[in-house]
Protein backbone atom coordinates (compact mmCIF):
# COMPACT_ATOMS: atom_id res chain seq x y z
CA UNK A 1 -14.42 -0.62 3.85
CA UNK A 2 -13.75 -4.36 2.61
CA UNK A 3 -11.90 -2.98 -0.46
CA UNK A 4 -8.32 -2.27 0.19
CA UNK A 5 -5.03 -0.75 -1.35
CA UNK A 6 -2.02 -1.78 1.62
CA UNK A 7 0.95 0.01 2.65
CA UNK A 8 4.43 -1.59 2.71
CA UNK A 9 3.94 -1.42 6.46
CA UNK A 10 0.56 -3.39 6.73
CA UNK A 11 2.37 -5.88 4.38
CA UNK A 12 4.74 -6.34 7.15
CA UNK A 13 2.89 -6.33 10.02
CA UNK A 14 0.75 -9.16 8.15
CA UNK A 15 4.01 -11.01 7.58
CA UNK A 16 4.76 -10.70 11.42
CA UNK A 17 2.01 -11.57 12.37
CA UNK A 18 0.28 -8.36 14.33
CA UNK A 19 -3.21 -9.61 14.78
CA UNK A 20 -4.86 -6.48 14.40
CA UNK A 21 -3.87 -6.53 10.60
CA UNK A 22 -4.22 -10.42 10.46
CA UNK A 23 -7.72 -10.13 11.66
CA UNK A 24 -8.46 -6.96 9.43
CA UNK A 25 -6.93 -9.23 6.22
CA UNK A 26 -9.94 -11.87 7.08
CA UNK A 27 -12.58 -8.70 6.23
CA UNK A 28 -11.18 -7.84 3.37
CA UNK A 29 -12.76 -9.12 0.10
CA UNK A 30 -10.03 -7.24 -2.15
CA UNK A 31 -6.95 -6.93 -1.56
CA UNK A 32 -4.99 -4.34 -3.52
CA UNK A 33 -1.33 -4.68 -3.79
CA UNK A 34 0.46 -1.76 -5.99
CA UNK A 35 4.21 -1.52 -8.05
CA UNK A 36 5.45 0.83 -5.85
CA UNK A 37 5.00 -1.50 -2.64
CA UNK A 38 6.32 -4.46 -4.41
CA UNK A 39 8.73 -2.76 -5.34
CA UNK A 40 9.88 -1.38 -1.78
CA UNK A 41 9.25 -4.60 -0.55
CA UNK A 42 11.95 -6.37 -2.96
CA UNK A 43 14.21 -3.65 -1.80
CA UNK A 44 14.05 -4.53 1.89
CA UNK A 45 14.33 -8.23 0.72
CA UNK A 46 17.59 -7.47 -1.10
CA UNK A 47 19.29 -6.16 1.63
CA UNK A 48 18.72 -8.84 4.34
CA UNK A 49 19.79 -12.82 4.45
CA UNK A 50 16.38 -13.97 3.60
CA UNK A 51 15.92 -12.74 0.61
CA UNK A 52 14.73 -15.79 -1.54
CA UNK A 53 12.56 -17.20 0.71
CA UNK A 54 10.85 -12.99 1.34
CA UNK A 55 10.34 -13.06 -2.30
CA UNK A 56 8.34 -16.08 -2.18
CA UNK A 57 6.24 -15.67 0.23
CA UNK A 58 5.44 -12.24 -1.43
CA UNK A 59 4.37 -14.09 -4.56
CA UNK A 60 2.40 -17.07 -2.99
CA UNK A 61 0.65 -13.68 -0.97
CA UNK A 62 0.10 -12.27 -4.56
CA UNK A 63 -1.21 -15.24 -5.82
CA UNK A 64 -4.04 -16.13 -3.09
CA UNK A 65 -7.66 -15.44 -4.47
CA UNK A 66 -8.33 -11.78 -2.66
CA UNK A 67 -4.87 -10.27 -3.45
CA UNK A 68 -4.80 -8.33 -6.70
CA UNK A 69 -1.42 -6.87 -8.36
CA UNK A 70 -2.03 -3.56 -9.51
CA UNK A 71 0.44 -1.99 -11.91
CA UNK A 72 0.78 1.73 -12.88
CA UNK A 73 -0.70 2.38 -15.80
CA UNK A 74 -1.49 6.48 -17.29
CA UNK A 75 -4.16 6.47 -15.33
CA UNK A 76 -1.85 6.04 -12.34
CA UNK A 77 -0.06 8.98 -13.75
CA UNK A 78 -2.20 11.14 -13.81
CA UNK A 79 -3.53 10.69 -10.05
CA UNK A 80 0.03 10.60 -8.88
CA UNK A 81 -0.12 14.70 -11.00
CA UNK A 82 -3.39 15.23 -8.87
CA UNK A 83 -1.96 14.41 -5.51
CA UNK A 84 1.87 16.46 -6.30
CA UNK A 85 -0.09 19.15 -7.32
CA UNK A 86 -2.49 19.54 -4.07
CA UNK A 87 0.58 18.78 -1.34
CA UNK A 88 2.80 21.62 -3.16
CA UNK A 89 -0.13 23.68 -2.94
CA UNK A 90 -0.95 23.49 0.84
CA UNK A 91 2.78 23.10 1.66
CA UNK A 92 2.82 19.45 2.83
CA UNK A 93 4.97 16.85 0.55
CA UNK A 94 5.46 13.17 1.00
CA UNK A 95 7.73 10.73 -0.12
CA UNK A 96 7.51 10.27 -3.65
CA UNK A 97 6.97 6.41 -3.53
CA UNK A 98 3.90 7.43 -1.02
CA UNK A 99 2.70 10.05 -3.51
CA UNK A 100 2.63 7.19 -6.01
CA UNK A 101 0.82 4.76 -3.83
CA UNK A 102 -1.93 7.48 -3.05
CA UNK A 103 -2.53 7.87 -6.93
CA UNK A 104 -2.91 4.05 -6.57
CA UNK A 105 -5.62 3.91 -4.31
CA UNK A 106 -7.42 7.04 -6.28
CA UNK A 107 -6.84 4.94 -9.49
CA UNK A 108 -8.51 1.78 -7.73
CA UNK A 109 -11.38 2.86 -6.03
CA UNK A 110 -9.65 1.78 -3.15
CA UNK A 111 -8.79 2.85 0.94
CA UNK A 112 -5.47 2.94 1.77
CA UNK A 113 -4.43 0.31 4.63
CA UNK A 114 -1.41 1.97 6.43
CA UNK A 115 0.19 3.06 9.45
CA UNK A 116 2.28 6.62 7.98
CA UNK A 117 -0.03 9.54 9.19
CA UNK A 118 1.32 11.44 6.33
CA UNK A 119 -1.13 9.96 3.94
CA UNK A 120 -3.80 12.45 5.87
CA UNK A 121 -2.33 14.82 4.23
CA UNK A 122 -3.54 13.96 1.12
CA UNK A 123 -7.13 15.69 0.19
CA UNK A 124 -9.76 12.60 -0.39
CA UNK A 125 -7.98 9.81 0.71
CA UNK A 126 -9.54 7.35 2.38
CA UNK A 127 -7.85 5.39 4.86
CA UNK A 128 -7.77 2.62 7.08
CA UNK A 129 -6.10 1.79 10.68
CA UNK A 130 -6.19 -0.61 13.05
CA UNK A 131 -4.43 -0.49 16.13
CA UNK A 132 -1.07 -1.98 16.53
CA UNK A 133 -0.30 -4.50 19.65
């Protein structure tokens, strides 16, 4: 899969570093990168020193060639009603902000690069993990 919706924890082990994710970024011919993470991202930012200098490094990330923003749109909406509906039914809810970021990756076309194993939960997902170091 070289077509990829990422987690706020891939964004962060990218930002560290991990070369597992580093290396998997250099596969990747499109880079998906959704409101929902941005947002969580900025929120981590705002609490820590380095907040400024987070935020742009986030945006020069945004800005490279492979790395598309992806806003919500009703589209969005409706996925995100899909994927609330079929965890209630078989018992097994995520985090809302994941729940959105799922209907992201429906939305898109795209796999989902993270590391939370509660994204198996959801039916039809596809994912994608590498290991960390």
């Amino acid at each position: 899969m070289n077509r990829v919706l990422i987690d706020t924890n891939v964004y962060s082990a990218f930002k560290l570093g991990e070369p597992a994710v580093v290396q998997a970024f250099r596969t990747f011919e499109f880079i998906g990168i959704d409101t929902t993470v941005i947002g969580e991202l900025l929120a981590g930012f705002g609490s820590g020193k380095k907040a400024g200098e987070n935020g742009k490094a986030l945006q020069a990330f945004i800005d490279t060639p492979r790395v598309h923003f992806l806003p919500h749109d009703f589209n969005t909406a409706e996925y995100y009603s899909v994927v609330v509906c079929q965890l209630r039914r078989n018992g097994k809810p995520i985090p809302t902000n994941d729940v959105w970021i799922a209907a992201s990756a429906f939305r898109h076309g795209l796999a989902l690069y993270t590391y939370d194993k509660h994204f198996e939960s959801v039916q039809g997902l596809a994912l994608v993990r590498t290991e960390l170091k």
